[in-house]
C-alpha atoms as a PDB file:
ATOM      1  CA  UNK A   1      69.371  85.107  94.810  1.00  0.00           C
ATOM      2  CA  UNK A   2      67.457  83.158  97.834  1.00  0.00           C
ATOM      3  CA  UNK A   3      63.845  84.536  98.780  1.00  0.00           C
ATOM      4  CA  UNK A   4      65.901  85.833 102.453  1.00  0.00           C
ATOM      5  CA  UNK A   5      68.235  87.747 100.508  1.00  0.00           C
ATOM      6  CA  UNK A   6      65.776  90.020  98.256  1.00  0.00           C
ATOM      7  CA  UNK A   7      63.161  90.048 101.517  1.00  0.00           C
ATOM      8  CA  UNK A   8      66.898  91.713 103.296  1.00  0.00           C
ATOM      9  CA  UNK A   9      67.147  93.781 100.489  1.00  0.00           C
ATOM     10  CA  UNK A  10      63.203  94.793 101.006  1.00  0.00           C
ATOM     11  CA  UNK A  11      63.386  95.224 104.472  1.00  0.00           C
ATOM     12  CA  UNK A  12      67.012  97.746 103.699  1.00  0.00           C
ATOM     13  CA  UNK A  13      65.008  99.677 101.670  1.00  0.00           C
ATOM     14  CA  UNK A  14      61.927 100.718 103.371  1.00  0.00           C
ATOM     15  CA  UNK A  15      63.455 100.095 107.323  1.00  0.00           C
ATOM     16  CA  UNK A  16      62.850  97.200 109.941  1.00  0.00           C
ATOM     17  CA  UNK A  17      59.310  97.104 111.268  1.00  0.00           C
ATOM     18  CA  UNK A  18      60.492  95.851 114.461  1.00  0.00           C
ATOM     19  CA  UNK A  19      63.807  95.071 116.666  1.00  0.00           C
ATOM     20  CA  UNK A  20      64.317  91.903 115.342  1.00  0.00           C
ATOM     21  CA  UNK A  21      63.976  92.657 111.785  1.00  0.00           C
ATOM     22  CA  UNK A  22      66.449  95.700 112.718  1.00  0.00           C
ATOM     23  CA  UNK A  23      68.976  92.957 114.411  1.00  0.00           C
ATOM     24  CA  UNK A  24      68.293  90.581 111.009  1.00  0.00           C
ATOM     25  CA  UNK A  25      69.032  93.687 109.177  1.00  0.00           C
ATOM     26  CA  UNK A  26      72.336  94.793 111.303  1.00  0.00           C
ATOM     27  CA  UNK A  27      73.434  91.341 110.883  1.00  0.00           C
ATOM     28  CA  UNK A  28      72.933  91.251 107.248  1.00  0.00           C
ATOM     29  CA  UNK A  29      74.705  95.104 106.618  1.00  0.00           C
ATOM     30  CA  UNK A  30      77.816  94.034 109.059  1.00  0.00           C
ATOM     31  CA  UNK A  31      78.340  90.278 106.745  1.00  0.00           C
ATOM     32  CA  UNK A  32      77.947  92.647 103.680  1.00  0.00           C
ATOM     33  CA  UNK A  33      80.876  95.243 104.675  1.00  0.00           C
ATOM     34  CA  UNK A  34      83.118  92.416 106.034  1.00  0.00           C
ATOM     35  CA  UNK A  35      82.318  90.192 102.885  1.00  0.00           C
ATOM     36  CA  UNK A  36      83.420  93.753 101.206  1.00  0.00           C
ATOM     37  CA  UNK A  37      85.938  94.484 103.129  1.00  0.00           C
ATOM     38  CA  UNK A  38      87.524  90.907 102.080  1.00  0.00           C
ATOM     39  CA  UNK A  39      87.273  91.227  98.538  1.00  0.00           C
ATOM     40  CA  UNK A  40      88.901  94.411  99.131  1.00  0.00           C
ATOM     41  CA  UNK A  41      92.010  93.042 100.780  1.00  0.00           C
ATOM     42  CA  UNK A  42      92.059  90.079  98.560  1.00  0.00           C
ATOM     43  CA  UNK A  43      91.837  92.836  95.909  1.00  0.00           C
ATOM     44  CA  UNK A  44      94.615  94.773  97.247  1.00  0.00           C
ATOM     45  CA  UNK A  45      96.699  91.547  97.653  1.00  0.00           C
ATOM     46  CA  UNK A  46      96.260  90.710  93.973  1.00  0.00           C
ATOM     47  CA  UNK A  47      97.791  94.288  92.592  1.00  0.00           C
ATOM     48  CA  UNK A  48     100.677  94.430  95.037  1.00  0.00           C
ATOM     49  CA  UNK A  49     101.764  90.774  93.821  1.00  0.00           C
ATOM     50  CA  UNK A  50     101.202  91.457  90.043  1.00  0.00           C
ATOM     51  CA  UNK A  51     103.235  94.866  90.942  1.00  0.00           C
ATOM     52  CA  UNK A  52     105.888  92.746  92.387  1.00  0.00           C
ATOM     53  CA  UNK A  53     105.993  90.055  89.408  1.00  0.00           C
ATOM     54  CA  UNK A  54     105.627  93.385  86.812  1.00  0.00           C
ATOM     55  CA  UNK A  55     108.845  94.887  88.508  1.00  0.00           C
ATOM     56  CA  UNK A  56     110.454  91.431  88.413  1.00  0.00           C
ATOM     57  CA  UNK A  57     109.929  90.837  84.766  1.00  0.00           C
ATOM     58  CA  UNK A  58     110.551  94.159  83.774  1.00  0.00           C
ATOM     59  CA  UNK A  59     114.068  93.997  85.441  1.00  0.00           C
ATOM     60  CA  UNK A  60     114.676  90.640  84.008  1.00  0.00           C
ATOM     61  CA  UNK A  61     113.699  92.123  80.207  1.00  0.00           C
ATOM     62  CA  UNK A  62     116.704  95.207  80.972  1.00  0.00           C
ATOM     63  CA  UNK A  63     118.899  91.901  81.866  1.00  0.00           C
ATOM     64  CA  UNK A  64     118.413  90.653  79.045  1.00  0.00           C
ATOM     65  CA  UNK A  65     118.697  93.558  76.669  1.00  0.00           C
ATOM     66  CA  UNK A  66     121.866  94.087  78.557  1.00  0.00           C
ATOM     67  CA  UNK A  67     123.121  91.048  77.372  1.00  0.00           C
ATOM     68  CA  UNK A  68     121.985  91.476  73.678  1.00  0.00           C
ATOM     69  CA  UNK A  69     123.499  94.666  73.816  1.00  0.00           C
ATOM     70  CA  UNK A  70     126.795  93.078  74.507  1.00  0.00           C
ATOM     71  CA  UNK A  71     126.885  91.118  71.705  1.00  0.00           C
ATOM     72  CA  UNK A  72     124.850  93.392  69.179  1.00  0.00           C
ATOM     73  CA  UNK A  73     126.135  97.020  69.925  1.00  0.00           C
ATOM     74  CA  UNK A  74     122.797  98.071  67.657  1.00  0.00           C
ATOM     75  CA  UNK A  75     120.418  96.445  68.524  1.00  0.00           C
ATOM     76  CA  UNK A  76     117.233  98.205  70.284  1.00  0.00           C
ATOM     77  CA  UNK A  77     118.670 102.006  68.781  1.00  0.00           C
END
């Protein structure tokens, strides 16, 4: 962590002394909930295309025991 970010951090915890520390302050909440709000999305992104590739394989695995089935009537119970 740079010496800006724990003097934020500081400054977050026991209030701005002044309007521009309470700007500097603003400015540093508002990147924090965007940078969060990001990760969130990016988050969100990730589990709906691992749902997606989940459903995909899991479709392709019936498929294939479809197949086997075919061939060996017992097979899978």
């Amino acid at each position: 962590m740079d010496d800006r970010f724990e003097e934020l951090e500081e400054m977050l915890a026991e209030g701005p002394a002044n309007d521009t520390e309470a700007y500097e302050l603003e400015e540093y909440v508002q990147r924090r909930i965007d940078n969060l709000n990001k990760r969130w999305k990016d988050a969100v992104s990730d589990i709906m295309s691992l749902k997606r590739k989940i459903t995909y394989l899991s479709k392709e695995i019936d498929d294939y025991r479809a197949k086997i089935k075919r061939v060996l009537p017992d097979f899978g119970g």
